[in-house]
C-alpha atoms as a PDB file:
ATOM      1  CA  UNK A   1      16.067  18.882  23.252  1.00  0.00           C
ATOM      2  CA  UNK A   2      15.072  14.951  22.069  1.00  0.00           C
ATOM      3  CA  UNK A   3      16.313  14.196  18.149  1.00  0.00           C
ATOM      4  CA  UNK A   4      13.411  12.920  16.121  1.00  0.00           C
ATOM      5  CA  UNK A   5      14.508  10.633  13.199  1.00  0.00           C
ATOM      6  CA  UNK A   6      11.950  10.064  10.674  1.00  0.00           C
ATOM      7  CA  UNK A   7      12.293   7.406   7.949  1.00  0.00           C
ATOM      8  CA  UNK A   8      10.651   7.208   4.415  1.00  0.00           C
ATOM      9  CA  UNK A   9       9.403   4.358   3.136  1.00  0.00           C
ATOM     10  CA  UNK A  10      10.165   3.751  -0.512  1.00  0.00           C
ATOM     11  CA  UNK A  11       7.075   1.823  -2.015  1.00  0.00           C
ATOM     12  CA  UNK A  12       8.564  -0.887  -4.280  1.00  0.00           C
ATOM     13  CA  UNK A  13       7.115  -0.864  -7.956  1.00  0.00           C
ATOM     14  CA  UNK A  14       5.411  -4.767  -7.289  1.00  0.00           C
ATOM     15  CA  UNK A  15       3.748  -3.735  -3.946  1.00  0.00           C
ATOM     16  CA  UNK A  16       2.427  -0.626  -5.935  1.00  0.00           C
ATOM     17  CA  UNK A  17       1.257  -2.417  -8.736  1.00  0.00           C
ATOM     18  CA  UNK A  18      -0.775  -5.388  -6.370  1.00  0.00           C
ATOM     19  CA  UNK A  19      -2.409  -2.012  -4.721  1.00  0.00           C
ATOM     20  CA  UNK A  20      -3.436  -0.841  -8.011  1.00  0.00           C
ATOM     21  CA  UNK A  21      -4.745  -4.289  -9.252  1.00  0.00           C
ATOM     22  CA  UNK A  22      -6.390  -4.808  -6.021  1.00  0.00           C
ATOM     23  CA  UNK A  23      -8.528  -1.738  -6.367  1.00  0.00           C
ATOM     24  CA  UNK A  24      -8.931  -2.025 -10.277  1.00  0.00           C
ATOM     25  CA  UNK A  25      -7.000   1.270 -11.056  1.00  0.00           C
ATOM     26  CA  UNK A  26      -4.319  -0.601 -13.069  1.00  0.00           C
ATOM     27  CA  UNK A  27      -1.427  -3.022 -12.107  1.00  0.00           C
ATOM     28  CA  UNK A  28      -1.130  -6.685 -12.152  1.00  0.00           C
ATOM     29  CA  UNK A  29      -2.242  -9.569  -9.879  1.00  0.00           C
ATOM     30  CA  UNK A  30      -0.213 -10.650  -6.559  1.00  0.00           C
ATOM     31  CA  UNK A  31      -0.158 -13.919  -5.430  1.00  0.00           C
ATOM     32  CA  UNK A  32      -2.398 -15.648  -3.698  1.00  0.00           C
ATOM     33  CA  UNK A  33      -1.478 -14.501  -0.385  1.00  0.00           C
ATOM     34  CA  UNK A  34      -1.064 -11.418  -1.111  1.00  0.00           C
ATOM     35  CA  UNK A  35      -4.521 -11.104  -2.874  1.00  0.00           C
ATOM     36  CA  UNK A  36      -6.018 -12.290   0.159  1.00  0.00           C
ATOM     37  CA  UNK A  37      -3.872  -9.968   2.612  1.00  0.00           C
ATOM     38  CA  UNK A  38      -5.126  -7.215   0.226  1.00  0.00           C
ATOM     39  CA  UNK A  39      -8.782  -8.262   0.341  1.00  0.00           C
ATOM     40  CA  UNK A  40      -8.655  -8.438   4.670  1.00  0.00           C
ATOM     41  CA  UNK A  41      -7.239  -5.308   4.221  1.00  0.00           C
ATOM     42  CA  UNK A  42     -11.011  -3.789   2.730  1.00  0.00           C
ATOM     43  CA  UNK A  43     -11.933  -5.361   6.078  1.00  0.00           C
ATOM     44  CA  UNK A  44      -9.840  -4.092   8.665  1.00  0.00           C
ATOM     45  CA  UNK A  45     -11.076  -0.779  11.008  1.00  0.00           C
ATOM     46  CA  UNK A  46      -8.661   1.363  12.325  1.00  0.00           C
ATOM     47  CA  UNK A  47      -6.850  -0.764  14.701  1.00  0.00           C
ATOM     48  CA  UNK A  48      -6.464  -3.964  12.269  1.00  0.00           C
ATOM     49  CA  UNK A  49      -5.255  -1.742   9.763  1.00  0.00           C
ATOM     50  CA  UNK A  50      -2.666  -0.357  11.871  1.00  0.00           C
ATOM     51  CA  UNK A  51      -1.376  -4.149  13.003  1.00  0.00           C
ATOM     52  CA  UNK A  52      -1.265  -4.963   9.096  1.00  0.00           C
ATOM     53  CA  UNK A  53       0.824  -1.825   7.934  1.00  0.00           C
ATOM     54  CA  UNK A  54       3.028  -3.029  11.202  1.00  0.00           C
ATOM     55  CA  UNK A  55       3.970  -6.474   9.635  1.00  0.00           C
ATOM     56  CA  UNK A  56       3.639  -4.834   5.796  1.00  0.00           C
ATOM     57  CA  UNK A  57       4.672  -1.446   5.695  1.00  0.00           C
ATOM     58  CA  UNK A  58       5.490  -1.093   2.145  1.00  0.00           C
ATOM     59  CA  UNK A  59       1.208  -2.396   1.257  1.00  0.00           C
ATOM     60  CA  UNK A  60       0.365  -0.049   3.646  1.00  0.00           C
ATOM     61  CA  UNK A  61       1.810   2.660   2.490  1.00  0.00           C
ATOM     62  CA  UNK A  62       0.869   2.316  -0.604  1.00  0.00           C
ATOM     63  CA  UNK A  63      -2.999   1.709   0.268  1.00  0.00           C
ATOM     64  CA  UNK A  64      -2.562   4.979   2.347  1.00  0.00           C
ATOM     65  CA  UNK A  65      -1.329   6.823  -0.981  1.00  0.00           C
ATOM     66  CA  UNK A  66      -5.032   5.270  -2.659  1.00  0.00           C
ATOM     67  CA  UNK A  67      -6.775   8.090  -0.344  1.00  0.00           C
ATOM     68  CA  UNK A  68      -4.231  10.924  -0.532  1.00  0.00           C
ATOM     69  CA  UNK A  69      -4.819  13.781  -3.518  1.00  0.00           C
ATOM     70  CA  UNK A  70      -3.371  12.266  -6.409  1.00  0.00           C
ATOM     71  CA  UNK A  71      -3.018   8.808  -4.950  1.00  0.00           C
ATOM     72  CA  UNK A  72      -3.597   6.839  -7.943  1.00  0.00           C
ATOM     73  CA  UNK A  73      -1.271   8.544 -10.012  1.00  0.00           C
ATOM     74  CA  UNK A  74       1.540   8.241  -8.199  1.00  0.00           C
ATOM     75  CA  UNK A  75       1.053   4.680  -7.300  1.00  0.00           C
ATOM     76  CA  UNK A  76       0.693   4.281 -10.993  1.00  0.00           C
ATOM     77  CA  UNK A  77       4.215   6.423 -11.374  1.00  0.00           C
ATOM     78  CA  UNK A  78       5.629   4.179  -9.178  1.00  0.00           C
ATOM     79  CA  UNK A  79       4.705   0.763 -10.692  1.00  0.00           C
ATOM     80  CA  UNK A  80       5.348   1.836 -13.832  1.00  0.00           C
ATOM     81  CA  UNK A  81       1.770   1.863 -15.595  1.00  0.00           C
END
């Protein structure tokens, strides 16, 4: 019988708050970069998307909350709004 390890991902209250800004649900503004990471984010299909929560799990994560029940609430929890 194989072990599975499974990790969770703890959403830091900044990368939470960017999320929120970047879809107008509440927040405050990232950086430039960020912003613009953010906005090709809207962009990306399936397979892009993937690549970008690869190098930034912690954004990705948190956009993936956006569409899950509840979402914006907890993001909100979570960056302290």
């Amino acid at each position: 019988m194989s072990e599975r390890t499974t990790t969770t991902l703890v959403i830091p209250r900044e990368v939470a708050a960017h999320v929120l800004w970047s879809e107008r649900q509440g927040g405050y503004p990232a950086g430039s970069f960020t912003t613009k990471l953010l906005e090709l984010w809207r962009y990306a299909d399936f397979v892009n998307a993937a690549r970008l929560e690869a190098a930034w799990p912690e954004y990705g994560a948190a956009i993936r909350m956006l569409g899950e029940p509840g979402g914006v609430e907890k993001l909100r929890a979570v960056a302290g709004d």
